[in-house]
N, C-alpha and C. Protein backbone atom coordinates (compact mmCIF):
# COMPACT_ATOMS: atom_id res chain seq x y z
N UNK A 1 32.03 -12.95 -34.45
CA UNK A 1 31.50 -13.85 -33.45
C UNK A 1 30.70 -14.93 -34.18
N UNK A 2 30.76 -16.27 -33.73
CA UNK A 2 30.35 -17.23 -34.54
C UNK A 2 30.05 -18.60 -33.56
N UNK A 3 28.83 -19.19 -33.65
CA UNK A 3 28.25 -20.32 -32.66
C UNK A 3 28.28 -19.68 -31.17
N UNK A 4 27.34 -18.57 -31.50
CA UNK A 4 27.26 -18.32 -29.94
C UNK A 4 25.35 -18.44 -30.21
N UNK A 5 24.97 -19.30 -29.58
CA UNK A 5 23.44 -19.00 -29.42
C UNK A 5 22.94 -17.73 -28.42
N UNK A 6 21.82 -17.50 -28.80
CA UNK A 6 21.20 -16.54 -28.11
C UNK A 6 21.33 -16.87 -26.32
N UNK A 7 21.54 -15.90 -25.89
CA UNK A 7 21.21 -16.39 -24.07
C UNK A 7 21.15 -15.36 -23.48
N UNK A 8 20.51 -15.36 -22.16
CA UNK A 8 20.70 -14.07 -21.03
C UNK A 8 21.67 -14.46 -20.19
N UNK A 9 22.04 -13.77 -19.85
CA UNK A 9 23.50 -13.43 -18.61
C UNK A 9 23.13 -13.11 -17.41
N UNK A 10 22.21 -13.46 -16.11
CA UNK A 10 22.15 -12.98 -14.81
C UNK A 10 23.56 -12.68 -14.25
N UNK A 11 24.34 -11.14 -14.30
CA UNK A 11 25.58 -11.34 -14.07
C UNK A 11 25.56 -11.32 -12.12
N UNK A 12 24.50 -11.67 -11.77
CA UNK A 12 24.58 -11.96 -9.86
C UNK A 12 24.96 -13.22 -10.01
N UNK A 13 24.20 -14.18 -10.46
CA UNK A 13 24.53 -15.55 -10.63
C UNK A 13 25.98 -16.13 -10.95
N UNK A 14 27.16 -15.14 -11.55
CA UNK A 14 27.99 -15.53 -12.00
C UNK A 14 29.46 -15.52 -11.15
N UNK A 15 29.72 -16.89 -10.60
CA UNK A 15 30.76 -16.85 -9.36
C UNK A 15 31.75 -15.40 -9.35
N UNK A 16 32.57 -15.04 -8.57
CA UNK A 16 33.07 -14.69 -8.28
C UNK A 16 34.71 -14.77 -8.40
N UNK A 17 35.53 -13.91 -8.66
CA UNK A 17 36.88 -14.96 -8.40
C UNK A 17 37.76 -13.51 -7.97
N UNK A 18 38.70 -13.77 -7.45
CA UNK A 18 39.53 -12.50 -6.86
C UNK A 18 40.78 -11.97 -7.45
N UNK A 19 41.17 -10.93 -7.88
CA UNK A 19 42.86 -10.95 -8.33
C UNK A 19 43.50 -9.40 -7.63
N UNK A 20 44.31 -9.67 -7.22
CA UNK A 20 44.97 -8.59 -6.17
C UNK A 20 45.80 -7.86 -7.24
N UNK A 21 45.72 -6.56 -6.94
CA UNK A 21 46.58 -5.73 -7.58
C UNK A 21 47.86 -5.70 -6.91
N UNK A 22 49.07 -4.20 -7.51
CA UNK A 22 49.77 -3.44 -6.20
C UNK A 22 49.19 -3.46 -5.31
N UNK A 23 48.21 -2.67 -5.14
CA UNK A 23 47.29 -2.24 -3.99
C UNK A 23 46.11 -2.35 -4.61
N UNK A 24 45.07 -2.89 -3.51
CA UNK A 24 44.00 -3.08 -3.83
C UNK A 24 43.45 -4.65 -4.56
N UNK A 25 42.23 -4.79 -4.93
CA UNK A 25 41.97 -5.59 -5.46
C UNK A 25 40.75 -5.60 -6.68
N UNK A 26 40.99 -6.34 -7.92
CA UNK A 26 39.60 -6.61 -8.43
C UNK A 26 38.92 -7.92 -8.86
N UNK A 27 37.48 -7.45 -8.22
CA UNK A 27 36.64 -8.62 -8.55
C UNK A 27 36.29 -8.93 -10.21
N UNK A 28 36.22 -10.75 -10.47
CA UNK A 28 35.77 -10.31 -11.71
C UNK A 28 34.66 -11.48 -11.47
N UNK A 29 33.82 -11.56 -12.47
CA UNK A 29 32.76 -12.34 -12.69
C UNK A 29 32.75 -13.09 -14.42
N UNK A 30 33.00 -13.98 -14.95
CA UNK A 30 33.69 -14.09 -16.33
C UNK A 30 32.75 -15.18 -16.95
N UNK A 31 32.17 -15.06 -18.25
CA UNK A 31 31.43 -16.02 -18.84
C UNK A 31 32.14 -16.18 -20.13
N UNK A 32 32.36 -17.20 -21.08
CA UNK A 32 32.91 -17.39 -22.07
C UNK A 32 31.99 -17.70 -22.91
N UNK A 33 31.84 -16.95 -24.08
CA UNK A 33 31.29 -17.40 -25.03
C UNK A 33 31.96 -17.42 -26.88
N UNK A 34 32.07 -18.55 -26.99
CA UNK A 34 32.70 -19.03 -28.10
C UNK A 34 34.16 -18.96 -27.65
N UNK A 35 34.99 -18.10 -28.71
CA UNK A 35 36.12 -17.23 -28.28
C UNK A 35 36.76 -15.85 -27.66
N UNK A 36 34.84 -15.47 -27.26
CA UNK A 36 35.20 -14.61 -26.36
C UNK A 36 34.93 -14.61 -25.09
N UNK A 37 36.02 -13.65 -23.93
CA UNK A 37 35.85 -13.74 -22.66
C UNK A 37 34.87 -12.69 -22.46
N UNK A 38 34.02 -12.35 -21.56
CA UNK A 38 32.92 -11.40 -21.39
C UNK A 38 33.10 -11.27 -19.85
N UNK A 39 33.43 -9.98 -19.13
CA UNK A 39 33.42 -10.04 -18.02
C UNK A 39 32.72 -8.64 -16.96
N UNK A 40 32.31 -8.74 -16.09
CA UNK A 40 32.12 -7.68 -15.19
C UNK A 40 33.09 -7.57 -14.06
N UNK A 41 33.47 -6.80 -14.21
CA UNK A 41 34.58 -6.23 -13.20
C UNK A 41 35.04 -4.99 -11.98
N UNK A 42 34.88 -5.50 -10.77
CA UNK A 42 34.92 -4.06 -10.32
C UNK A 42 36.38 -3.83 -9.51
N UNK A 43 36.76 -2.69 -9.87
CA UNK A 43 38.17 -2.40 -8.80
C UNK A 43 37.53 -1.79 -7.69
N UNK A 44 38.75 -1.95 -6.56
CA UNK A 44 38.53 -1.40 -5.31
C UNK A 44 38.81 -0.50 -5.18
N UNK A 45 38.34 0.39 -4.35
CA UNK A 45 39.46 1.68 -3.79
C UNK A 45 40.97 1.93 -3.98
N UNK A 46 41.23 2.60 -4.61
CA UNK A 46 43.11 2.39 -4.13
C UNK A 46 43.45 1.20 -5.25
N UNK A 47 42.86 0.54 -6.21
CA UNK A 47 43.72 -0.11 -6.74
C UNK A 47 44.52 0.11 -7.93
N UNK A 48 45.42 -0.93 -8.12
CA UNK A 48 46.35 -0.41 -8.83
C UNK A 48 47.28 -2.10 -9.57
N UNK A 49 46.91 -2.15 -10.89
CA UNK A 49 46.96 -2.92 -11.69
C UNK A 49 48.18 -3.50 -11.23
N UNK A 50 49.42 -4.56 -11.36
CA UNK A 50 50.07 -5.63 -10.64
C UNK A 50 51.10 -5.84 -11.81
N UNK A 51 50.56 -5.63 -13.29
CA UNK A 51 51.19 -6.00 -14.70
C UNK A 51 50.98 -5.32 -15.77
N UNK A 52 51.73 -4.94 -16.91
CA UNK A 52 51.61 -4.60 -18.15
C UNK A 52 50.53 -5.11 -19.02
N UNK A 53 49.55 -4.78 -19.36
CA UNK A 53 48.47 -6.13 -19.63
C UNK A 53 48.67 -5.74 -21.45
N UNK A 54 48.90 -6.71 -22.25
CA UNK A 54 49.05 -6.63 -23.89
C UNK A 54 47.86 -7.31 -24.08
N UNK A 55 46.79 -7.91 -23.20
CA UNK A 55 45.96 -8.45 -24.01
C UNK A 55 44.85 -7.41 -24.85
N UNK A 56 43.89 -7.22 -25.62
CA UNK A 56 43.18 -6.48 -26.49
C UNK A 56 41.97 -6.74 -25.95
N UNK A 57 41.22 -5.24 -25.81
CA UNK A 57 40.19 -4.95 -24.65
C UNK A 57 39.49 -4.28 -25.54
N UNK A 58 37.87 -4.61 -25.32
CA UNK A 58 37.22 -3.67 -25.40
C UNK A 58 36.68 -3.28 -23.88
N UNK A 59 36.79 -2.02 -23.10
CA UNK A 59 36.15 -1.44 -21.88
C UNK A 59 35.29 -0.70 -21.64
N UNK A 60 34.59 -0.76 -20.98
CA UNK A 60 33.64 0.15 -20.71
C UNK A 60 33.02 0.42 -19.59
N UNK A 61 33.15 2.10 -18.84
CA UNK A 61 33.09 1.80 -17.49
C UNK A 61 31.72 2.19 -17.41
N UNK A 62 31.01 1.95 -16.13
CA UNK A 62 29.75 1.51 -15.90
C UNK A 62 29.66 2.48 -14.44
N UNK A 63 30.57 2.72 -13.35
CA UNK A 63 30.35 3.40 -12.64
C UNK A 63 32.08 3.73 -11.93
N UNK A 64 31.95 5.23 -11.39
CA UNK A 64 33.59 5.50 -11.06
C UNK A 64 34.62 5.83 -11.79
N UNK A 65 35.51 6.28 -11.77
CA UNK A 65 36.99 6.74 -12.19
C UNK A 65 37.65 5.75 -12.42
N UNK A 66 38.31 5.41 -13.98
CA UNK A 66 39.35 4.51 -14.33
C UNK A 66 40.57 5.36 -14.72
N UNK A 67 41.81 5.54 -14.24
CA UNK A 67 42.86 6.26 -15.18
C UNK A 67 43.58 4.72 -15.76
N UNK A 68 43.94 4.54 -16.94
CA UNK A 68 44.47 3.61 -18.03
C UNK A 68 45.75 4.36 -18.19
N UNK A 69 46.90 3.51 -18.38
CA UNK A 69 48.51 4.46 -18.27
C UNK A 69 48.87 3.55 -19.75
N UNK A 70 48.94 4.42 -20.64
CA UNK A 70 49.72 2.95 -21.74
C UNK A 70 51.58 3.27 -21.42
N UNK A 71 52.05 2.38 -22.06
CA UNK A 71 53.52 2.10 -21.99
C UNK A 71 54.28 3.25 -22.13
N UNK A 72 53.48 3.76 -23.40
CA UNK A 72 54.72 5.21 -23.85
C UNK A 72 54.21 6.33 -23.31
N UNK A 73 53.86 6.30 -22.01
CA UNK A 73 53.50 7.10 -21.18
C UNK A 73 52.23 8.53 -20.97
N UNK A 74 51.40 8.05 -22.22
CA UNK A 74 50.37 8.56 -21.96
C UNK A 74 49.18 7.80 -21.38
N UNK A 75 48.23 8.38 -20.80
CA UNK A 75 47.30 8.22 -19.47
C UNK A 75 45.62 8.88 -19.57
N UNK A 76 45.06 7.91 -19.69
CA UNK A 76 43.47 8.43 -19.83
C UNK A 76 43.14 8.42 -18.67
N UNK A 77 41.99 9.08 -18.40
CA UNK A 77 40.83 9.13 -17.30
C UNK A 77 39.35 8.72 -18.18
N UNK A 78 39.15 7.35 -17.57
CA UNK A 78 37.94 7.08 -17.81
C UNK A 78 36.78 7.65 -16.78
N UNK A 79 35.32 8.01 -17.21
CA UNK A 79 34.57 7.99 -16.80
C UNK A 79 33.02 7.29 -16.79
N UNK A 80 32.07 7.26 -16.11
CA UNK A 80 30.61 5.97 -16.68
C UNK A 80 30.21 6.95 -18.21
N UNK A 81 30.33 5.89 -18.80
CA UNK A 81 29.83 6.59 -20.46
C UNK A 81 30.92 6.12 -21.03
N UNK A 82 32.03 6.33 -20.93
CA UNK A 82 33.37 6.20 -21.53
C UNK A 82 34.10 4.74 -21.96
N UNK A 83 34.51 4.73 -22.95
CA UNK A 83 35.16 3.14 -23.15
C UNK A 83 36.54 3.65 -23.94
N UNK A 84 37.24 2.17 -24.39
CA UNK A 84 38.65 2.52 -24.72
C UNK A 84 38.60 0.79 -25.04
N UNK A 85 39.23 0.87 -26.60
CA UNK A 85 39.66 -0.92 -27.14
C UNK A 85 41.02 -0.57 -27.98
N UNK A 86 41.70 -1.78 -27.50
CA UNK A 86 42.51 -2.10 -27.97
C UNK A 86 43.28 -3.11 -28.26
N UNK A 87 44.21 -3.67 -29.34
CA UNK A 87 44.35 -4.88 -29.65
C UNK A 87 45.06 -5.37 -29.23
N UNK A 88 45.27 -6.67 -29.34
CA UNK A 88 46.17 -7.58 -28.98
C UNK A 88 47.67 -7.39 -28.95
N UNK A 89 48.40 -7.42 -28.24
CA UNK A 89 49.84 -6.70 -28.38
C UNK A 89 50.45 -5.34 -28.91
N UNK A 90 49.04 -4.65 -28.86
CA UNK A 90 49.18 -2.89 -29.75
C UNK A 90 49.89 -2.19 -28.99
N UNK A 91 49.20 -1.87 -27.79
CA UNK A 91 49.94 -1.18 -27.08
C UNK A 91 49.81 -1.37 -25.62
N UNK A 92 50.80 -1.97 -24.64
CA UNK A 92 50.61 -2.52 -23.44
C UNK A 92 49.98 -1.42 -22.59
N UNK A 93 49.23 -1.84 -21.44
CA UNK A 93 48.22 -0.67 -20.77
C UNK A 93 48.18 -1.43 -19.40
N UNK A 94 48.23 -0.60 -17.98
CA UNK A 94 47.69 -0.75 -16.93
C UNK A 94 46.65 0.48 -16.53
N UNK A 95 45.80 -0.42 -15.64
CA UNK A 95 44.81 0.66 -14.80
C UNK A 95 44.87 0.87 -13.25
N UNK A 96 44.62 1.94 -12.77
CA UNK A 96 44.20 2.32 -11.25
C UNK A 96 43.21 3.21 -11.39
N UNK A 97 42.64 2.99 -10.21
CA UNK A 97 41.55 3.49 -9.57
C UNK A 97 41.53 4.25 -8.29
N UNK A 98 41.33 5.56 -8.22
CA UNK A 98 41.62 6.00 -6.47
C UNK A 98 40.37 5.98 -5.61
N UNK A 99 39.29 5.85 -6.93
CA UNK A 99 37.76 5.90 -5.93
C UNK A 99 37.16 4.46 -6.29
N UNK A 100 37.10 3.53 -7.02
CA UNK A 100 37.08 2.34 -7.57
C UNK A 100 36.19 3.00 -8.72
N UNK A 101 36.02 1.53 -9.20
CA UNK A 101 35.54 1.42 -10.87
C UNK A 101 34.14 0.04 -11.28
N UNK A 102 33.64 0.15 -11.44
CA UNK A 102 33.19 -0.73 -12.60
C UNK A 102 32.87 -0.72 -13.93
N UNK A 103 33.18 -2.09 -14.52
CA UNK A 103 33.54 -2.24 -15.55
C UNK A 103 33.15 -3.26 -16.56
N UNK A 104 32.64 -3.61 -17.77
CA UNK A 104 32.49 -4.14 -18.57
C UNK A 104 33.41 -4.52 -19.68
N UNK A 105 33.93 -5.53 -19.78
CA UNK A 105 34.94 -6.09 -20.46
C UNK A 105 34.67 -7.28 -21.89
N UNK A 106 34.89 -6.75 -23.01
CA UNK A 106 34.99 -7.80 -23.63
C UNK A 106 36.34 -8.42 -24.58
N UNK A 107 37.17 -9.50 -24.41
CA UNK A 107 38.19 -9.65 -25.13
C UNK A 107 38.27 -11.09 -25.50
């Protein structure tokens, strides 16, 4: 990480924007700093990721049940405490949620 000055993050202050799953939906809240995206994120009830996502994550859940499915068909259960990173085109991954989730994202 490089030319990021020091700052605080009020993440209430930070708009809102919507993205619909299969089912369900999640909110995200997204600040950019330098070249990285930094986000808070919460899924809904019932949701259920829309795409294969290859981008490279660091996660970390904050409150609720995440199950993560990677491609070659193995499947985590996240819990609050728990995180999971991975790189850029490593290994493609979707998430659902049956009770929702929040989440801390950095990529």
């Amino acid at each position: 990480m490089t030319d990021i000055p020091f700052g605080v993050t009020d993440w209430a202050t930070v708009p809102l924007t919507t993205h619909p799953g299969v089912t369900g939906k999640a909110t995200w809240r997204t600040c950019t700093f330098g070249t990285l995206r930094v986000r808070m994120v919460e899924y809904s009830p019932g949701y259920e990721a829309d795409h294969w996502c290859e981008k490279g994550h660091i996660l970390y859940v904050l409150a609720g049940e995440l199950v993560t499915e990677l491609a070659d068909g193995r499947s985590f259960t996240l819990t609050p405490g728990t995180s999971y990173q991975v790189a850029d085109h490593a290994e493609p991954h979707r998430s659902r949620t049956a009770t929702g989730a929040q989440l801390f994202i950095v990529d």
